[in-house]
C-alpha atoms as a PDB file:
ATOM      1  CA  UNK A   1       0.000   0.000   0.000  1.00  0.00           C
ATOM      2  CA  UNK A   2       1.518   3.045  -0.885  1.00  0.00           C
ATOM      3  CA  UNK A   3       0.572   6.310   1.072  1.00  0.00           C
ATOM      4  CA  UNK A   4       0.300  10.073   0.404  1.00  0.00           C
ATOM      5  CA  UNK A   5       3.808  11.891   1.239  1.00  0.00           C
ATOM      6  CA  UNK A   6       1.775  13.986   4.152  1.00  0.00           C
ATOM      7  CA  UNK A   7       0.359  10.526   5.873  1.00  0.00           C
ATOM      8  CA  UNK A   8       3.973   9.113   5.492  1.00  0.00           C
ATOM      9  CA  UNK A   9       6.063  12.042   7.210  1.00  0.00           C
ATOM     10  CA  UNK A  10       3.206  12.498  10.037  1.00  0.00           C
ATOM     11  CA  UNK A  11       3.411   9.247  10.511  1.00  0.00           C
ATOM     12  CA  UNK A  12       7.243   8.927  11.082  1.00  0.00           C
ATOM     13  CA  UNK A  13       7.314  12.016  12.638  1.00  0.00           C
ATOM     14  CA  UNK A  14       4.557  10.012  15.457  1.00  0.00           C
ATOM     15  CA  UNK A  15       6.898   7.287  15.199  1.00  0.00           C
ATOM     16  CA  UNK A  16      10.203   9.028  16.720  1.00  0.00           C
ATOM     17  CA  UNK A  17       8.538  11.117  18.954  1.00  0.00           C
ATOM     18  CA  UNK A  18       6.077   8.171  20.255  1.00  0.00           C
ATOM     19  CA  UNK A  19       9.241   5.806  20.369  1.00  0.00           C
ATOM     20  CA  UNK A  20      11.644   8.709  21.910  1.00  0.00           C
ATOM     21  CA  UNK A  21      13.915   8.239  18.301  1.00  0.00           C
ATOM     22  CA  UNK A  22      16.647  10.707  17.996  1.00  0.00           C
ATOM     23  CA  UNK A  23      18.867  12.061  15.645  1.00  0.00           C
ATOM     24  CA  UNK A  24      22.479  10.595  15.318  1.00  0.00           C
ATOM     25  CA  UNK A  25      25.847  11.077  13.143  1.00  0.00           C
ATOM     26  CA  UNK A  26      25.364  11.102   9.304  1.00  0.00           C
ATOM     27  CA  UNK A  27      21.250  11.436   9.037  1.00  0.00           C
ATOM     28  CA  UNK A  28      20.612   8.219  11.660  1.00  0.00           C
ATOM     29  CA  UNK A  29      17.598   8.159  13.618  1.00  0.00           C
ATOM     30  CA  UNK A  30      18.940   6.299  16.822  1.00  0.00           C
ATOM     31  CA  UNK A  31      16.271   3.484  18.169  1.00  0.00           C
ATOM     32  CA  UNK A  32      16.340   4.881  22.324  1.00  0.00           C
ATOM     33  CA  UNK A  33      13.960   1.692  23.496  1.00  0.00           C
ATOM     34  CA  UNK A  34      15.336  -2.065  23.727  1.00  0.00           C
ATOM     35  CA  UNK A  35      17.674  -3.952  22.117  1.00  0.00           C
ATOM     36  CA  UNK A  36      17.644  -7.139  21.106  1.00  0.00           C
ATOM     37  CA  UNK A  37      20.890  -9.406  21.465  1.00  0.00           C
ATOM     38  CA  UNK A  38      22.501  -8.271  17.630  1.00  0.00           C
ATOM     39  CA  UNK A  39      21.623  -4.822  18.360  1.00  0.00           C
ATOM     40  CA  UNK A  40      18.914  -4.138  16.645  1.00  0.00           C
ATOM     41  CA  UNK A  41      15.667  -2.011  18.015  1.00  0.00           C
ATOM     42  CA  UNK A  42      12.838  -4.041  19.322  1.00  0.00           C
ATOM     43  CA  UNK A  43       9.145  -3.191  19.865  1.00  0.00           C
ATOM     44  CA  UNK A  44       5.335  -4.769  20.139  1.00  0.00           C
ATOM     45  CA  UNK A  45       3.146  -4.124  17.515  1.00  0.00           C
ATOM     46  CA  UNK A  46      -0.291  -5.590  17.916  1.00  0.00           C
ATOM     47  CA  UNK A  47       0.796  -7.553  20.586  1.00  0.00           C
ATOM     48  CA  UNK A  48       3.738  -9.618  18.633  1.00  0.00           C
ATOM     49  CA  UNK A  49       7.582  -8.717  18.869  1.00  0.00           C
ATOM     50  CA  UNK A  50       8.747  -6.459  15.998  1.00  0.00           C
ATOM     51  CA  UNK A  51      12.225  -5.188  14.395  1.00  0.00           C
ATOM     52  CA  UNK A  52      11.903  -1.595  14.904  1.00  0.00           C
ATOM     53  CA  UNK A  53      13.348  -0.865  11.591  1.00  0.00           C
ATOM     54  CA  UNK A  54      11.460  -2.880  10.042  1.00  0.00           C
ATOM     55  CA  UNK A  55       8.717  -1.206  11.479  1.00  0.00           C
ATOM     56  CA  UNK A  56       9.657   1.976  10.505  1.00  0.00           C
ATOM     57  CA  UNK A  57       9.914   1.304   6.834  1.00  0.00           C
ATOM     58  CA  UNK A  58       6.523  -0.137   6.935  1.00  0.00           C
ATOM     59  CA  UNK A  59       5.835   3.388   8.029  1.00  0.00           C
ATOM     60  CA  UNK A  60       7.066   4.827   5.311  1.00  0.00           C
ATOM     61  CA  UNK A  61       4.778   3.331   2.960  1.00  0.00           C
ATOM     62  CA  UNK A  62       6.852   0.558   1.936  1.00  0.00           C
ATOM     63  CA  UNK A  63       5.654  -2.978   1.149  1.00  0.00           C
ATOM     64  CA  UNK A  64       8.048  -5.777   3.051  1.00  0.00           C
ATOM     65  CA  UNK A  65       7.841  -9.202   1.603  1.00  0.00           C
ATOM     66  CA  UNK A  66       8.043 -11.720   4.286  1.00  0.00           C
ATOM     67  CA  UNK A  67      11.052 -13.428   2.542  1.00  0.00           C
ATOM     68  CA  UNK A  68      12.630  -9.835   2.222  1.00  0.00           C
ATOM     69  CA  UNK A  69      15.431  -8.903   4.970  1.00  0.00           C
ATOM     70  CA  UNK A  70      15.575  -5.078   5.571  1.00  0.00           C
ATOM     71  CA  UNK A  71      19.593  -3.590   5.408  1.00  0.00           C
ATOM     72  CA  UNK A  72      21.159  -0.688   7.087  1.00  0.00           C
ATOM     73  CA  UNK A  73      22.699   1.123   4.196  1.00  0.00           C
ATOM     74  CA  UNK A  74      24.542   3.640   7.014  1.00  0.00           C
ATOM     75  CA  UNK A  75      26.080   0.264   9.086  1.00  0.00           C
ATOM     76  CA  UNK A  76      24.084   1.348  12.208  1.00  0.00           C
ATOM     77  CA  UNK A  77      21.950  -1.243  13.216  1.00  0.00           C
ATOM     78  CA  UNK A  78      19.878   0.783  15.642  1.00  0.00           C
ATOM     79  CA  UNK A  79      19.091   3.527  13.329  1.00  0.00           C
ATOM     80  CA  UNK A  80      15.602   3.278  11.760  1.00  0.00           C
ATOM     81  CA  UNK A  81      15.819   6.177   9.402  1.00  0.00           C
ATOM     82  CA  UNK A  82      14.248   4.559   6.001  1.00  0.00           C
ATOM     83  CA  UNK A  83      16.382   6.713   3.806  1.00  0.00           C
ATOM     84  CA  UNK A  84      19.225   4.868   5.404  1.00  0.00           C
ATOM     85  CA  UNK A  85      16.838   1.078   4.795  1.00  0.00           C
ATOM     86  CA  UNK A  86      16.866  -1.041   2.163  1.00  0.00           C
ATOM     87  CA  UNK A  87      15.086  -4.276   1.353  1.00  0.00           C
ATOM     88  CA  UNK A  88      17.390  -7.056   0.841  1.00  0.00           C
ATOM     89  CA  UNK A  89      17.320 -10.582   0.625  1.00  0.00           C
ATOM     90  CA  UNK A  90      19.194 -13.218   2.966  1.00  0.00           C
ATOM     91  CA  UNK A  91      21.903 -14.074   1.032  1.00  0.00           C
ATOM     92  CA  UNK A  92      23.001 -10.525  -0.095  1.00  0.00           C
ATOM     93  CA  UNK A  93      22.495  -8.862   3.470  1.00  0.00           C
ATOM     94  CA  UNK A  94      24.563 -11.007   5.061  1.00  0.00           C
ATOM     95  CA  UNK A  95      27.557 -10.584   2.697  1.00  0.00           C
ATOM     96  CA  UNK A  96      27.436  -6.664   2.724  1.00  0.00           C
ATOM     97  CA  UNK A  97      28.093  -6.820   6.284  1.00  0.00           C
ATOM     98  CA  UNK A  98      31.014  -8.414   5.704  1.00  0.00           C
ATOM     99  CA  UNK A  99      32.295  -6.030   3.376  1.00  0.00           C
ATOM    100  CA  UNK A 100      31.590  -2.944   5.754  1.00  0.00           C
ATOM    101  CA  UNK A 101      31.807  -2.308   9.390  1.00  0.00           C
ATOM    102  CA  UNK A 102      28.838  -2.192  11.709  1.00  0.00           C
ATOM    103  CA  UNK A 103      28.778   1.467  13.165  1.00  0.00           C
ATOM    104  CA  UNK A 104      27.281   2.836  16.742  1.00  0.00           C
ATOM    105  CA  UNK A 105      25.639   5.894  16.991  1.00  0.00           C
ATOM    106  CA  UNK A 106      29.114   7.460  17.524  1.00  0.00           C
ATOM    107  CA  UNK A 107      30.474   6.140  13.691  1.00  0.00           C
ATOM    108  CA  UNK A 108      33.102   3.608  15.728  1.00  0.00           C
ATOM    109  CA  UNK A 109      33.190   0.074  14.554  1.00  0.00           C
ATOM    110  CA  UNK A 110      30.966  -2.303  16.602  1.00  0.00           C
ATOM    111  CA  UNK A 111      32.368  -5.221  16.562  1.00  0.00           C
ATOM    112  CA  UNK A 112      35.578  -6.583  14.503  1.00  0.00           C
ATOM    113  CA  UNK A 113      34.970  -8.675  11.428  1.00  0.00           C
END
């Protein structure tokens, strides 16, 4: 479903003040609730867990396949700013990570590869 450019930045704008989302290095919008285990934002939408940036892109009007994985273009993996989201598929997602560093909110590597 796609929605009207008006619907789609009231409803992110909603989203990060709702969700208490701020604004990071390079454009990021920094998930502030729980993490799960890899780093990624968590939340409960209609009453089932939920990738918060997975979420978010869904708020943007975009239409996730279930097969479809959802990339962090930036290397953040607790930013949920769809300009910085990309659907993806498992075995491409996987191997850009590899070829680029996982950033924090600060732009420092993560973890090593």
């Amino acid at each position: 479903m796609l929605l009207g450019m008006a619907t789609v930045s009231s409803n992110l704008a909603a989203f990060k003040r709702v969700y208490g989302v701020t604004n990071g290095k390079g454009g990021c919008w920094l998930w502030s609730g729980s993490l799960d285990g890899g780093g990624y934002g968590r939340l409960r939408v209609d009453g089932k867990d939920s990738q918060a940036h997975r979420f978010a892109l869904m708020l943007a009007g975009v239409e996730i396949p279930v097969s479809a994985e959802v990339g962090h273009t930036c290397g953040v993996r607790h930013c949920v700013n769809p300009q910085h989201l990309e659907l993806t598929t498992r075995a491409t997602n996987p191997a850009r990570r590899r070829h680029g560093p996982l950033l924090d909110e600060f732009g420092r590597v993560e973890r090593s590869r």
